[in-house]
Protein backbone atom coordinates (compact mmCIF):
# COMPACT_ATOMS: atom_id res chain seq x y z
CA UNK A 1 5.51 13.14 81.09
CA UNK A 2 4.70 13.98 84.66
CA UNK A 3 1.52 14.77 85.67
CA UNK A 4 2.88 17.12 88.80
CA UNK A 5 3.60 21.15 88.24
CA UNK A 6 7.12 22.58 88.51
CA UNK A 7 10.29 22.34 86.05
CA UNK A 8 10.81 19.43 84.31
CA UNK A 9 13.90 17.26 83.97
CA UNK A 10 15.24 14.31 83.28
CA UNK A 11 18.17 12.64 85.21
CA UNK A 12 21.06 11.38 84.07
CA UNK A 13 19.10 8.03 83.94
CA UNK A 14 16.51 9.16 82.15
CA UNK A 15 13.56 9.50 84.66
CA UNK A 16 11.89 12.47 85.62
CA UNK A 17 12.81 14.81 88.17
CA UNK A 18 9.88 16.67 87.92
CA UNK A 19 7.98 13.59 89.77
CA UNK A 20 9.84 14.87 92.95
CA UNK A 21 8.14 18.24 92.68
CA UNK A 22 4.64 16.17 92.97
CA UNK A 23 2.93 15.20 95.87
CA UNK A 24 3.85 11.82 96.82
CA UNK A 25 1.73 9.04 97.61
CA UNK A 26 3.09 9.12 100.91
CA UNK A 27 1.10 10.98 103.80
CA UNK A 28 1.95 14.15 104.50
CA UNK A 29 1.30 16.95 107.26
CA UNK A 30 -0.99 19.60 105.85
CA UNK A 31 -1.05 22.63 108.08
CA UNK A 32 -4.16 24.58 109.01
CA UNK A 33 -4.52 26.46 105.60
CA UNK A 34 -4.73 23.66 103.72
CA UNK A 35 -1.57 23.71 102.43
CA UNK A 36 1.63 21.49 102.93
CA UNK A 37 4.55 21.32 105.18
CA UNK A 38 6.50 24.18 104.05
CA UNK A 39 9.94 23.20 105.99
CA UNK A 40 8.75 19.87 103.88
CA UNK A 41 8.30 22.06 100.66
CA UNK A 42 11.71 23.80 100.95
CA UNK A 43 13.86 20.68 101.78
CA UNK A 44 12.10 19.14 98.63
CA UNK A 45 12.82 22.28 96.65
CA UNK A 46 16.21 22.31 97.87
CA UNK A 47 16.76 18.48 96.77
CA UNK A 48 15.21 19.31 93.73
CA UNK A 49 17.91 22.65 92.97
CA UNK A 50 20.70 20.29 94.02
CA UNK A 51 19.48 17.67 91.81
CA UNK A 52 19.07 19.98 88.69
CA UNK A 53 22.85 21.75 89.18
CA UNK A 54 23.96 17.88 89.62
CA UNK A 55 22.08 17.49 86.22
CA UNK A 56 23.76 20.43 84.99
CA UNK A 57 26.91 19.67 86.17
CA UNK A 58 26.95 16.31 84.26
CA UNK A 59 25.44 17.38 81.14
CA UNK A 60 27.84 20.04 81.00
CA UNK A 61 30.88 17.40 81.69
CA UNK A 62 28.94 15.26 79.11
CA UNK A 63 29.01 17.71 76.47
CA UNK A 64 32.48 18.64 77.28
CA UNK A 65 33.49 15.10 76.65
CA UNK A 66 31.26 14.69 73.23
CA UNK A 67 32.82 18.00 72.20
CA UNK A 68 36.32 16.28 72.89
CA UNK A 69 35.34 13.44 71.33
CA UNK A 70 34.05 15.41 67.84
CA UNK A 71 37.26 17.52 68.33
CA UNK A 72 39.24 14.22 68.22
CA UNK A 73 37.52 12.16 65.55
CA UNK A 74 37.99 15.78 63.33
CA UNK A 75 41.69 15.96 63.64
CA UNK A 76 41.46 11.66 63.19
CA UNK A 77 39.02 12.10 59.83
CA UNK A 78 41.37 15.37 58.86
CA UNK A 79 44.70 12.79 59.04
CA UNK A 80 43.10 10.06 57.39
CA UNK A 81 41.96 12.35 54.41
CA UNK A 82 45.33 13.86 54.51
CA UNK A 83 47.02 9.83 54.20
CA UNK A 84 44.54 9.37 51.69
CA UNK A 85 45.37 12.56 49.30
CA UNK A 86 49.24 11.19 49.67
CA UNK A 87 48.36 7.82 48.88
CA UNK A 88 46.42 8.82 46.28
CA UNK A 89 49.58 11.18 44.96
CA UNK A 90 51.92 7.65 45.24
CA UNK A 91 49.40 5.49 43.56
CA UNK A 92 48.99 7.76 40.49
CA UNK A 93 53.39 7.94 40.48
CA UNK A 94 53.47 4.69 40.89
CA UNK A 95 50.69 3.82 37.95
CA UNK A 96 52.54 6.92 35.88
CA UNK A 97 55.81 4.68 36.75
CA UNK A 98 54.27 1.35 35.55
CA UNK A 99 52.77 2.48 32.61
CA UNK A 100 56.36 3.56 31.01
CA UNK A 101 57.65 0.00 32.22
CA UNK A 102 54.97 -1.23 30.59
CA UNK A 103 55.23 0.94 27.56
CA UNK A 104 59.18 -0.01 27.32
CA UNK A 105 58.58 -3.77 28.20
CA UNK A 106 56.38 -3.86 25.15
CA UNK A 107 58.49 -1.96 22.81
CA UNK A 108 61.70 -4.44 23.52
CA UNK A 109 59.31 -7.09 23.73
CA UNK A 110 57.85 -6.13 19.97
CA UNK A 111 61.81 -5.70 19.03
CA UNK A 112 62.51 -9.13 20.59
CA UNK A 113 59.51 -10.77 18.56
CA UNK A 114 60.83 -9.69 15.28
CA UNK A 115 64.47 -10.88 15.94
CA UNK A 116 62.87 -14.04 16.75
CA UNK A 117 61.41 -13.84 13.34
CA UNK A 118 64.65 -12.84 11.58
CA UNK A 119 66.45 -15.67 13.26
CA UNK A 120 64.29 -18.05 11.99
CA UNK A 121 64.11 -17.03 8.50
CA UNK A 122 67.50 -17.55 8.83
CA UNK A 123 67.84 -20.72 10.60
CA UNK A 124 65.25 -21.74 7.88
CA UNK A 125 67.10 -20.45 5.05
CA UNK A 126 70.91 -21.74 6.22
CA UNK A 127 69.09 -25.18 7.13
CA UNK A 128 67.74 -24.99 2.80
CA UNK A 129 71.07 -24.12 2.00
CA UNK A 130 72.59 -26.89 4.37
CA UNK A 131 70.36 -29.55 2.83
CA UNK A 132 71.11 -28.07 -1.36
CA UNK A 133 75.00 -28.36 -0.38
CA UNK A 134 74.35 -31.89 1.06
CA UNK A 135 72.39 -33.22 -2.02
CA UNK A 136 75.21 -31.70 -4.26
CA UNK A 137 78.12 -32.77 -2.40
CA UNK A 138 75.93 -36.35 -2.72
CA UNK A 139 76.10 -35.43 -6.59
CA UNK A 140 79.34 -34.78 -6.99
CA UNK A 141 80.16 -37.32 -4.81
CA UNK A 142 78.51 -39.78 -7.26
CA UNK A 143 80.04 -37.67 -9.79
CA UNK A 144 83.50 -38.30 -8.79
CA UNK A 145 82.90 -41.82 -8.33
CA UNK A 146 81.44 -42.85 -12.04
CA UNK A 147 84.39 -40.49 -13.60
CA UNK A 148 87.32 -42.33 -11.17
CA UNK A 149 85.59 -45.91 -12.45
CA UNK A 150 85.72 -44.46 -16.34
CA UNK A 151 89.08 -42.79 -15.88
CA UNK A 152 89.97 -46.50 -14.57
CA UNK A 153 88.23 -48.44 -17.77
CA UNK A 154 89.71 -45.61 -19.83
CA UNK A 155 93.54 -46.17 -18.62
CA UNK A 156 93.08 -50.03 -18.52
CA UNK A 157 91.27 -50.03 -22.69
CA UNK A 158 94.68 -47.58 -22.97
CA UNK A 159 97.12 -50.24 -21.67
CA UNK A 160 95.99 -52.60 -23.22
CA UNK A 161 95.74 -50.96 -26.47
CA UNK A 162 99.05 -49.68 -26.45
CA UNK A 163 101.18 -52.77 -24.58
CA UNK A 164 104.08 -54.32 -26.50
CA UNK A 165 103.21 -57.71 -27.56
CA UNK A 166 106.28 -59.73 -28.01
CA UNK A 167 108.48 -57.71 -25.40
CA UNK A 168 106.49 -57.96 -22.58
CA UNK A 169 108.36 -60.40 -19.78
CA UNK A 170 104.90 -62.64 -17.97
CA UNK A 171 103.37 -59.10 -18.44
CA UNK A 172 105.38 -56.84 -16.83
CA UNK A 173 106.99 -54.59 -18.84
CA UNK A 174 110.03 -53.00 -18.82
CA UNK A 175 111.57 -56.33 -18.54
CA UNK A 176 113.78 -57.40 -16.04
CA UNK A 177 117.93 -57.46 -16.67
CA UNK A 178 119.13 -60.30 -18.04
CA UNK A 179 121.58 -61.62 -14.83
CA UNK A 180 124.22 -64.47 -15.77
């Protein structure tokens, strides 16, 4: 990344520290060796130090919090799976639960179906009966009727059959006293 030599690093920004380390593109004092300013060179390196324990410093802070923040979301993932083992637990009670409900709802409702049936075979059987004991009572109703009007010709062939003829007053008999 940079071309200059010394440690490099990267800011909390994400550039590179090591560019500090370089020669500059500024002008700069070099002594009679050749060589640069070294109160320049130790100022530099001492920016540079502070820079990299500032780095430090918030890398350190920033894996502190990350650490936190794994510690956290472990303890939230370990509750949620916890929830979800006792939901899972109620769920399977509550299906256990349903499934006898269910069970019992369909053996009354099986019990319930054939007294149904054995109401109607009944119903159909006492209505049969209903309707035979109307059509006989209709019968002997006719029955009753045709005997009554021959029981009637009967007694009137027998009256007249057996009625005194010279004794009988206009009809009527016994006669009526004789009043004088």
């Amino acid at each position: 990344m940079a071309t200059g030599t010394g440690p490099v690093a990267l800011s909390p920004f994400g550039s590179s520290i090591a560019s500090t380390c370089a020669p500059s593109s500024k002008r700069t004092r070099i002594n009679e060796h050749g060589s640069y300013n070294s109160n320049d060179n130790n100022n530099s390196l001492v920016q540079i130090q502070q820079q990299q324990k500032d780095l430090i410093k918030h890398q350190e802070k920033a894996i502190a919090d990350l650490q936190r923040i794994v510690q956290e979301q472990s303890s939230e993932i370990s509750r949620i799976q916890s929830e979800k083992q006792n939901a899972k637990g109620e769920i399977a009670a509550t299906m256990e639960n349903l499934r006898a409900q269910h069970e019992k709802i369909l053996g009354e409702n099986k019990i319930l179906k054939r007294a149904v049936a054995i109401q109607q075979e009944r119903q159909n059987q006492a209505a049969s009966e209903i309707e035979a004991a109307c059509k006989y009572r209709k019968e002997a109703e006719e029955r009753i009727k045709r005997l009554e009007q021959m029981n009637m010709t009967l007694q009137f062939h027998l009256q007249q059959q057996t009625a005194p003829i010279g004794n009988d007053f206009m009809g009527f008999s016994p006669r009526p006293p004789d009043i004088y």
